[in-house]
Protein backbone atom coordinates (compact mmCIF):
# COMPACT_ATOMS: atom_id res chain seq x y z
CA UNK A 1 7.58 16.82 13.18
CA UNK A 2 4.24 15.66 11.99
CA UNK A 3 3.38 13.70 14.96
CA UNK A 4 0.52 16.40 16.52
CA UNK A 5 -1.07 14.11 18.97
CA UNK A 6 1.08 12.02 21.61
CA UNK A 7 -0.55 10.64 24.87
CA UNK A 8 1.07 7.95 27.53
CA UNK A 9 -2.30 6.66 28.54
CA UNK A 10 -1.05 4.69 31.38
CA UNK A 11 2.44 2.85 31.94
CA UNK A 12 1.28 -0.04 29.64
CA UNK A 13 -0.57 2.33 26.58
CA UNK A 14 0.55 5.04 24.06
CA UNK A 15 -1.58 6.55 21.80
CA UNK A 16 -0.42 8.92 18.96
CA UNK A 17 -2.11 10.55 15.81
CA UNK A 18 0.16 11.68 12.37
CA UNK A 19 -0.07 13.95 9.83
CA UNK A 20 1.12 12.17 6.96
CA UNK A 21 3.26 14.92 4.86
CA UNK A 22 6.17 12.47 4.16
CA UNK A 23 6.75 10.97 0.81
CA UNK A 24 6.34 6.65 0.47
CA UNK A 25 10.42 6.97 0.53
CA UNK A 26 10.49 8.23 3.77
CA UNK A 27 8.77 5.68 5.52
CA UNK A 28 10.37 2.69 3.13
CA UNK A 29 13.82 4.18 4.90
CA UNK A 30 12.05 2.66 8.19
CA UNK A 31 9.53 0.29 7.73
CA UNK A 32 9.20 -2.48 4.77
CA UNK A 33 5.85 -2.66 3.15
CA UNK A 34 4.42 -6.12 4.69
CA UNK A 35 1.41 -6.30 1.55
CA UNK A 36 0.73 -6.07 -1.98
CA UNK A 37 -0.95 -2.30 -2.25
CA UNK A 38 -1.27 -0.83 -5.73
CA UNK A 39 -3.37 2.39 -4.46
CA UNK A 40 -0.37 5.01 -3.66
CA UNK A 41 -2.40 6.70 -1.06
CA UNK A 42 -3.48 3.71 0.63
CA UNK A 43 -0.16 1.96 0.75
CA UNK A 44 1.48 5.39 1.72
CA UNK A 45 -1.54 5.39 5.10
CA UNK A 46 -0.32 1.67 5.78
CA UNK A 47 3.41 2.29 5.90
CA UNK A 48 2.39 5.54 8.39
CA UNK A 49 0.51 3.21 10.50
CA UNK A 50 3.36 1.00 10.92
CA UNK A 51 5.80 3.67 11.48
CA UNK A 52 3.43 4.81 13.96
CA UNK A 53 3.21 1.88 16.08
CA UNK A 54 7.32 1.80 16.13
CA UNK A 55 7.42 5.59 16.87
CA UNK A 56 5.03 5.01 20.05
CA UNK A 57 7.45 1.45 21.25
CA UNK A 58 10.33 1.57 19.10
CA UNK A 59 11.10 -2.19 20.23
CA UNK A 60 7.80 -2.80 18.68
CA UNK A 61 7.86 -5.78 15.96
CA UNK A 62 6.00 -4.84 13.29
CA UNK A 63 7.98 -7.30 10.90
CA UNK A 64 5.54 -10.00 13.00
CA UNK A 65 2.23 -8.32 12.24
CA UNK A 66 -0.27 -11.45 11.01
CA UNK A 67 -3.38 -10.80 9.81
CA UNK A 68 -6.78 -12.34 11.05
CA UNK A 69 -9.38 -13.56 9.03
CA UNK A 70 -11.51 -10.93 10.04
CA UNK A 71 -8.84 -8.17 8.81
CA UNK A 72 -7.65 -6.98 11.78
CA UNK A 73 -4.18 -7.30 12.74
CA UNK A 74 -1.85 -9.07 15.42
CA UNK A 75 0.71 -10.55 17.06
CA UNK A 76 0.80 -14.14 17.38
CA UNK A 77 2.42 -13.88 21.25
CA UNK A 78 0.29 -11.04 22.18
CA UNK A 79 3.41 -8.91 23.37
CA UNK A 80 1.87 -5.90 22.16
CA UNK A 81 -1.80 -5.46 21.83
CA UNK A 82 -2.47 -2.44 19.31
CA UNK A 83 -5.26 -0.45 16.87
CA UNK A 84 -4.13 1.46 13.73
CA UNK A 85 -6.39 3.72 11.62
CA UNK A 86 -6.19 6.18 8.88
CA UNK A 87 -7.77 8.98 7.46
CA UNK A 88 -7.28 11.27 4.50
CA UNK A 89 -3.52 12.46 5.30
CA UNK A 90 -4.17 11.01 8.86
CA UNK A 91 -2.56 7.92 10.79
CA UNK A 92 -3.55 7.01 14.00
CA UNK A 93 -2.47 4.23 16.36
CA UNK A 94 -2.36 3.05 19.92
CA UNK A 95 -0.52 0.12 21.45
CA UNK A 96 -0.18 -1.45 24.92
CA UNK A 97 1.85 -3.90 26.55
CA UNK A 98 -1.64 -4.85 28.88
CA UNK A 99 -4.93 -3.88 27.60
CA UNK A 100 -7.20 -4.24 24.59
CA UNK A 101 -7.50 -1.65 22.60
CA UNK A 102 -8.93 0.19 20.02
CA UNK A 103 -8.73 3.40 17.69
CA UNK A 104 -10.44 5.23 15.22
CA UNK A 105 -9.83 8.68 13.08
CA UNK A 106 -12.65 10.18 11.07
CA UNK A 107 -13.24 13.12 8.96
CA UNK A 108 -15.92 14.96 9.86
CA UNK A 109 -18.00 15.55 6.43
CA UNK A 110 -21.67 15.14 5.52
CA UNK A 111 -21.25 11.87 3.78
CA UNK A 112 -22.04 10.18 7.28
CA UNK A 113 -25.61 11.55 8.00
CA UNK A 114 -26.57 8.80 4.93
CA UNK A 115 -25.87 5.57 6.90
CA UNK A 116 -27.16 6.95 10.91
CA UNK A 117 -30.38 4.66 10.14
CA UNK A 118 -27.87 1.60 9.63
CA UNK A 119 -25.50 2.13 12.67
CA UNK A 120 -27.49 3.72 15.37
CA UNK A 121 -30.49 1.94 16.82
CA UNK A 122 -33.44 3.74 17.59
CA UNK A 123 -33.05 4.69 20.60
CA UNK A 124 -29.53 6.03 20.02
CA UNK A 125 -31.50 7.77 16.94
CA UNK A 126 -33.87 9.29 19.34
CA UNK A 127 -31.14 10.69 21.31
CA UNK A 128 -29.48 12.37 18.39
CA UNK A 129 -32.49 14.35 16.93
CA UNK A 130 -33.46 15.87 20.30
CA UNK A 131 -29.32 16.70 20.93
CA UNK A 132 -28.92 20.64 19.38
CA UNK A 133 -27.56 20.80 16.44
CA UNK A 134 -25.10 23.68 16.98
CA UNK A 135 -22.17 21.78 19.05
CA UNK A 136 -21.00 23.81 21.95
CA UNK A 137 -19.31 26.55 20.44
CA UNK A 138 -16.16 26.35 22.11
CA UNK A 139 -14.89 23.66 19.99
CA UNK A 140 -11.95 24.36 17.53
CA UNK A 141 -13.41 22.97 14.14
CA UNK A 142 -13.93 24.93 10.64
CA UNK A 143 -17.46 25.81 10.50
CA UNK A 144 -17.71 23.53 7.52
CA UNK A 145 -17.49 20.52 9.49
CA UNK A 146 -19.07 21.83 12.80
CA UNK A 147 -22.69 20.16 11.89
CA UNK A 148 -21.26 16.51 10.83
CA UNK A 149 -19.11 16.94 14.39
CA UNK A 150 -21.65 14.64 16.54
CA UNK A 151 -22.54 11.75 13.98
CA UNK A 152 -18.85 11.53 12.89
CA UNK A 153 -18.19 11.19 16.27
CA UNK A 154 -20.79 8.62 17.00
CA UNK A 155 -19.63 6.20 13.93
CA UNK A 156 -15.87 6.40 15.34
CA UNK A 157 -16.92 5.06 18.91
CA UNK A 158 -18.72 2.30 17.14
CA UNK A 159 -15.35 1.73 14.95
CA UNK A 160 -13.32 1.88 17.76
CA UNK A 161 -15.37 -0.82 19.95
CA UNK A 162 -15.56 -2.96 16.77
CA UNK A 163 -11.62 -2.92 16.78
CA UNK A 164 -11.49 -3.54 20.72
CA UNK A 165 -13.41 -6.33 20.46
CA UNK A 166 -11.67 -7.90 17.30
CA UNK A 167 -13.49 -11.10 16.16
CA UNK A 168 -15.81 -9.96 14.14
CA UNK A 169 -19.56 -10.44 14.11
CA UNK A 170 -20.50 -7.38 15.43
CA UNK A 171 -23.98 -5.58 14.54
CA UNK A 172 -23.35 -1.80 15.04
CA UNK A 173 -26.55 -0.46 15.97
CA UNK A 174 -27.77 -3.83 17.83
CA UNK A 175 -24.07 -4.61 19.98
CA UNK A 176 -22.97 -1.44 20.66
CA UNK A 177 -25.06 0.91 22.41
CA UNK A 178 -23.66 4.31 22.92
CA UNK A 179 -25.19 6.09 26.18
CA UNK A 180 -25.82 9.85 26.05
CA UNK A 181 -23.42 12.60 26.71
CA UNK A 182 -22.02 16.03 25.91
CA UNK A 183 -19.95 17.09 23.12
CA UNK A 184 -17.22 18.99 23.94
CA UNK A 185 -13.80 19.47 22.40
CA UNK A 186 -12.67 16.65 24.38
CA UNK A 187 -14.43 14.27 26.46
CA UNK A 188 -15.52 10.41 27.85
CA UNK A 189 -17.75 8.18 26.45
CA UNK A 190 -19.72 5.25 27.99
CA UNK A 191 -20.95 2.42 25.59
CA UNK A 192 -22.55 -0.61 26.37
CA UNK A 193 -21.31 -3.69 24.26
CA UNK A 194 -23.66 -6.44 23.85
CA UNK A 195 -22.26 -9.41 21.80
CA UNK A 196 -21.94 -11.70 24.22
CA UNK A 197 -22.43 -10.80 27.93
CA UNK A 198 -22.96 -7.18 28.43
CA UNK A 199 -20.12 -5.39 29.36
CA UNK A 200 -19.91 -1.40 29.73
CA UNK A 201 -16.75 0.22 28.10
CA UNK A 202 -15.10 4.01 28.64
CA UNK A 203 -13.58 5.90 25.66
CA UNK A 204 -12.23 8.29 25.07
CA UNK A 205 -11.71 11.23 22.00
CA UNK A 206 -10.46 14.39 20.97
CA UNK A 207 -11.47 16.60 17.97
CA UNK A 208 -8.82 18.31 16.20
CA UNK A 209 -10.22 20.88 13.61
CA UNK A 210 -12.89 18.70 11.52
CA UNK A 211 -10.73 15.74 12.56
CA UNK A 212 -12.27 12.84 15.35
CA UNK A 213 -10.14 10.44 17.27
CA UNK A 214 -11.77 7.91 19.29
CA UNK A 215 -10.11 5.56 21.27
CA UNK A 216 -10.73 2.19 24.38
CA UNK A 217 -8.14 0.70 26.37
CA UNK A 218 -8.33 -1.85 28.99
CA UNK A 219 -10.92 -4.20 30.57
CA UNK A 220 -14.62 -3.35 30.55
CA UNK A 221 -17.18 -3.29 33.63
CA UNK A 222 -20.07 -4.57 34.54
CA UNK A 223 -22.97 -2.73 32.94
């Protein structure tokens, strides 16, 4: 089964990350294709992502899946609130009967260290060039993606905020404010969001090989 990641959060949330090694036909058997999507590997990460959501609540209806105007997707009644996101041959989703939520997967590769200067402000910036280089070297990863490990990281909490919050709007490096911490092969993450009134939020991730997933669930706190 390519389903390598499955977590019951809490009563109300279920999280779960796929390898995608099916072919399109597999998930067409289960799922119908909801858009027009002529790129076979993108329409092929979209039908995984809805698969996912009905593997994790298989009363979930993902025939009523509207899309906002800022791109993100719902339901209308709010019976299920839910985050997808894919990567490379990577799905990832989480859904909850309760709570907000939100999910990213990222591939950890070089590519990211050109755009820290537009989503980290500088104080996050400072942070990161004093934090050693060399993660802690108990974490599973290939040593090809060991280096990129921390800013990959760093841009999936910001994605995965941005999908909590849902409306839009939101200035990466100004609104979301990432407080320090540890890297480890697993681990919590603080954040202070600051669109509106300040609110602190806990996340959560997990690194599998060269492979981050980033996740928030339910109501924030006071910062």
């Amino acid at each position: 089964m390519p389903l390598f990641y499955q977590q019951y959060i809490n009563e109300h949330t279920r999280l779960g990350v796929w390898r995608i090694t099916e072919d399109e036909s597999f998930f067409l058997e289960r799922v119908p294709l909801h858009r027009d999507i002529t790129h076979p590997n993108k329409r092929l990460q979209h039908l995984a992502g809805r698969y996912l959501l009905q593997f994790l609540y298989p009363e979930f209806p993902f025939g009523m899946i509207r899309i906002a105007d800022t791109y993100r997707p719902y339901l209308a009644d709010d019976a299920f609130h839910f985050s997808i996101s894919h990567c490379g041959d990577t799905a990832a989703a989480i859904v909850s009967r309760q709570d907000r939520v939100g999910v990213d997967a990222e591939i950890s590769t070089p590519r990211v260290l050109r755009i820290l200067n537009k989503f980290l402000h500088p104080e996050e910036l400072n942070w990161y060039d004093a934090y050693p280089k060399h993660p802690d070297p108990g974490i599973d990863a290939p040593e090809a993606s060991r280096a990129y490990l921390l800013p990959t990281l760093l841009w999936s909490v910001k994605e995965a905020v941005f999908k909590w919050h849902g409306d839009g709007g939101v200035d990466f490096s100004e609104h979301i404010r990432i407080r320090p911490f540890a890297l480890h092969q697993s681990g919590r993450i603080k954040v202070l969001f600051l669109k509106s009134v300040p609110v602190l939020l806990d996340l959560h991730y997990r690194i599998f090989g060269g492979l981050c997933v980033c996740w928030v669930n339910g109501e924030p706190e006071a910062p």
